[in-house]
Protein backbone atom coordinates (compact mmCIF):
# COMPACT_ATOMS: atom_id res chain seq x y z
CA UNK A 1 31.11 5.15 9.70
CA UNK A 2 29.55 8.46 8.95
CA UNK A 3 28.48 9.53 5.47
CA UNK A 4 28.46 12.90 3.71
CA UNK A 5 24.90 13.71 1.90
CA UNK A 6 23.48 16.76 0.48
CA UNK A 7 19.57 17.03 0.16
CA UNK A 8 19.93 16.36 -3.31
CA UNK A 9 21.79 13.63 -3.24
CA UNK A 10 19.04 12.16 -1.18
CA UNK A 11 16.25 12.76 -3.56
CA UNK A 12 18.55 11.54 -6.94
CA UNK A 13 18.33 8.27 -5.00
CA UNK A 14 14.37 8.20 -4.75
CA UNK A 15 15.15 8.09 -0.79
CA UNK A 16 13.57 11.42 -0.11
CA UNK A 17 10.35 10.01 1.29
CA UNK A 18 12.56 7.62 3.32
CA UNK A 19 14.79 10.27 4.82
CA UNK A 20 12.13 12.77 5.71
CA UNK A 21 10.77 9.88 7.81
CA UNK A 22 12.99 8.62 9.52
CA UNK A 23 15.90 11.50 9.68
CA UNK A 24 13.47 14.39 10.04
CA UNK A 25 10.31 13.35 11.52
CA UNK A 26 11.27 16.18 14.60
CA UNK A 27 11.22 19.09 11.55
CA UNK A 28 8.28 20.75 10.30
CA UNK A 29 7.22 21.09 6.91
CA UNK A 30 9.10 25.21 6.64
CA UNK A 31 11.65 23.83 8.27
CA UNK A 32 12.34 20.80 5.36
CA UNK A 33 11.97 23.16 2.61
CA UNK A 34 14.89 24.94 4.07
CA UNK A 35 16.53 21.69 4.53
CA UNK A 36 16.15 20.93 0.49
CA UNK A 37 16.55 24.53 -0.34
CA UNK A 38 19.89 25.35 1.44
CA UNK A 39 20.75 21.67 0.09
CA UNK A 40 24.14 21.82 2.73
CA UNK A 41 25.50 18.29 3.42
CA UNK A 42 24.02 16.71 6.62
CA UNK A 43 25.82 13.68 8.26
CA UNK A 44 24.25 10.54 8.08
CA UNK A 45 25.31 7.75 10.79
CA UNK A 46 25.79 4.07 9.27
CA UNK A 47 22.26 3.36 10.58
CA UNK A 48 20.36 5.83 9.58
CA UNK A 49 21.83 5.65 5.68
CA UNK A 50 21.12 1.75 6.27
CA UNK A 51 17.56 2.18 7.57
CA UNK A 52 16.62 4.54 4.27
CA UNK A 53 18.13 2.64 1.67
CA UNK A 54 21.09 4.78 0.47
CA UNK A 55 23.43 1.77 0.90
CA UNK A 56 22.12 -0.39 -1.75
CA UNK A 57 21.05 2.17 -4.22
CA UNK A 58 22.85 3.80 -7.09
CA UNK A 59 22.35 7.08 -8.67
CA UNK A 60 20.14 7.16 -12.18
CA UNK A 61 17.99 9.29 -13.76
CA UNK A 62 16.62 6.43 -15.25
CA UNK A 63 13.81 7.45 -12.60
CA UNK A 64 11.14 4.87 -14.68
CA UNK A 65 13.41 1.93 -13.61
CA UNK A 66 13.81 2.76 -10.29
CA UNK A 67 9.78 3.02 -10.00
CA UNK A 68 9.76 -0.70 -11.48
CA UNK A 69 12.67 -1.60 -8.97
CA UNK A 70 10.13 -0.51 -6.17
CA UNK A 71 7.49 -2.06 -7.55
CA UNK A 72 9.24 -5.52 -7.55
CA UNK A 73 11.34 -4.85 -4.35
CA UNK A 74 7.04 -4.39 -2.50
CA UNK A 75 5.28 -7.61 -4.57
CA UNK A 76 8.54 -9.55 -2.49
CA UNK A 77 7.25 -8.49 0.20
CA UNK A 78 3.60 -7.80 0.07
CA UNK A 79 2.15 -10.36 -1.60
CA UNK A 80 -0.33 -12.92 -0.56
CA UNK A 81 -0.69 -16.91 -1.19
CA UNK A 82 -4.08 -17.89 -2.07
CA UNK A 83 -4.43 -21.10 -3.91
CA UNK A 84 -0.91 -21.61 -4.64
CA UNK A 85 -0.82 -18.15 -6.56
CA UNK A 86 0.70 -14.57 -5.41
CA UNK A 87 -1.94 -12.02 -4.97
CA UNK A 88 -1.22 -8.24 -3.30
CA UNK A 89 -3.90 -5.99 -2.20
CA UNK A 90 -4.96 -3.62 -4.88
CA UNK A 91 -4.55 -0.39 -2.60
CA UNK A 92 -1.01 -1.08 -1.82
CA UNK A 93 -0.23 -1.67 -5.13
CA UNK A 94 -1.60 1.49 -7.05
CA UNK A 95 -0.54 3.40 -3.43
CA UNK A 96 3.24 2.55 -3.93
CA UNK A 97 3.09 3.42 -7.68
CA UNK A 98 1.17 6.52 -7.31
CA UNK A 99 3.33 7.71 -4.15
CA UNK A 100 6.61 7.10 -5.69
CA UNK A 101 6.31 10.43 -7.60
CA UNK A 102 6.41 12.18 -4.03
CA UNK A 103 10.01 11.32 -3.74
CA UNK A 104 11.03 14.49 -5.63
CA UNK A 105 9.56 17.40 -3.58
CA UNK A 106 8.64 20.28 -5.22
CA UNK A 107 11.30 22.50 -3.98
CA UNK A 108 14.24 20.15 -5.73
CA UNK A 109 16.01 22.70 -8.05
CA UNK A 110 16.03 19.06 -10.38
CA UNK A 111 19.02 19.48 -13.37
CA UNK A 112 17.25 19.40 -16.51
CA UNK A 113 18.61 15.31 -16.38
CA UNK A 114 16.61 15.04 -13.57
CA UNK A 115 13.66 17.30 -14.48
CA UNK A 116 13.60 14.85 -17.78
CA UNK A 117 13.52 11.65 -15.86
CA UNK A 118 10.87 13.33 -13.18
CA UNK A 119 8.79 14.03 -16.36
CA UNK A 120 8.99 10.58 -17.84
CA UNK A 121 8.49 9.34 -14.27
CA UNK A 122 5.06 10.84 -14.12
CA UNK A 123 3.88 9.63 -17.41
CA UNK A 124 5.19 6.22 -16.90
CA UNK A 125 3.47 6.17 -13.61
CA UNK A 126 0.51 7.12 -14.59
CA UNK A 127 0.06 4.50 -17.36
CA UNK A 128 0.98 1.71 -14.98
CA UNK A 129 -1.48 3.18 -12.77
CA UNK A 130 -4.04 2.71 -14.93
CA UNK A 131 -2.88 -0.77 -16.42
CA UNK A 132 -3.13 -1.90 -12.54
CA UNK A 133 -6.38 -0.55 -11.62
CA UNK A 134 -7.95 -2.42 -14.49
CA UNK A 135 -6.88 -5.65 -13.32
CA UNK A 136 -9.52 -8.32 -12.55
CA UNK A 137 -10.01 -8.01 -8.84
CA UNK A 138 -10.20 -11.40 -6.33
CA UNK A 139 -11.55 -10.75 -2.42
CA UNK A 140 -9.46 -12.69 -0.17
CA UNK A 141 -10.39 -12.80 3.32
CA UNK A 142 -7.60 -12.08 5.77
CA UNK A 143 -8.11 -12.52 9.47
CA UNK A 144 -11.63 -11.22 9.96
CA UNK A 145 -11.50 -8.58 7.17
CA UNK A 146 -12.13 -9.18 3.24
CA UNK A 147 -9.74 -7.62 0.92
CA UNK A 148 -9.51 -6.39 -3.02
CA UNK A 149 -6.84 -8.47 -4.60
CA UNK A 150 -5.34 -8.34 -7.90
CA UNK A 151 -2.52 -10.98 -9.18
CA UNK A 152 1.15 -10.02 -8.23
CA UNK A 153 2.56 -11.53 -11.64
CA UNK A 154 0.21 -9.55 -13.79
CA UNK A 155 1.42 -6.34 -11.69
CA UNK A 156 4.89 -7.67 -12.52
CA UNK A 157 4.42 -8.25 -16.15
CA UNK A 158 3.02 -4.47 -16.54
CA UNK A 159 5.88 -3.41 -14.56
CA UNK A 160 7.99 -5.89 -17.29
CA UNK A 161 6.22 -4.38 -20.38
CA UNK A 162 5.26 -8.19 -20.65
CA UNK A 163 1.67 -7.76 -20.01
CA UNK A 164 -0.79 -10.04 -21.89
CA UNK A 165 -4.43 -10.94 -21.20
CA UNK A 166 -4.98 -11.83 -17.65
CA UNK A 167 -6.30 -15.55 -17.11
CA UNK A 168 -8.43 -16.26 -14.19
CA UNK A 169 -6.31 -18.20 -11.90
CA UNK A 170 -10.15 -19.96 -10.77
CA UNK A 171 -9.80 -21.64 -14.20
CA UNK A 172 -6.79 -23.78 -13.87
């Protein structure tokens, strides 16, 4: 099967970030602003629309829910066990909620739909970004090397809007 994108297409999925890696890691950074620019429909094989994502996603500008999608789709499959709990490192975390926001290149020509959920994406963002970073912090060590924690269900309940005063799992 072969399927019929345009550049924009791409980045109303969030899968810009995706595609640019894997599709057009030969290009060079003039090059993909063409690419977005031009916004012409590429071909995409079966595998290489499976390998970025575009085969489970559906198009939204509800760009906020697609950031908390993310979020939950990486706690899956980053977290940690430690004492029976779920814990992800604190630089992934506020790394994939920080980077998401790169999935819409500068160059997208958004729709003023788009440009709307792009704004709301930032501020949204940014105020989980700063509800994570505050979390209490737990050093786990991990082969030879120590790492920042923080608690994968209070990342999930900020993501939720459920978020209530962390407990300290060392109390239970």
């Amino acid at each position: 099967m072969q399927i019929l994108v345009t550049p924009e297409d791409i980045i109303k999925r969030c899968l810009w970030l995706e595609y640019k890696r894997f599709c057009l890691k030969n290009k060079n950074d003039n090059e993909i602003k063409l690419i977005i620019e031009e916004n012409k429909p590429v071909v995409l094989s079966e595998e290489d629309a499976y390998v970025i994502g575009l085969l489970k996603i559906v198009e939204t500008p509800n760009l906020s829910h697609r950031l908390k999608e993310h979020i939950l789709e990486t706690l899956k499959i980053r977290s940690n066990i430690f004492n029976n709990k779920l814990y992800i490192i604190k630089s992934i975390a506020l790394k994939e909620i920080s980077y998401f926001v790169n999935r819409f290149p500068d160059e997208f020509k958004a729709s003023f739909e788009y440009k709307t959920g792009i704004d709301e994406l930032k501020d949204f963002s940014d105020k989980i970004y700063n509800k994570v970073d505050k979390l209490t912090t737990y050093p786990f060590q991990i082969g030879d090397k120590t790492y920042i924690h923080i608690s994968s269900n209070s990342v999930k309940d900020i993501i939720e809007g459920k978020e209530k005063k962390e407990k300290d799992p060392a109390e239970n």
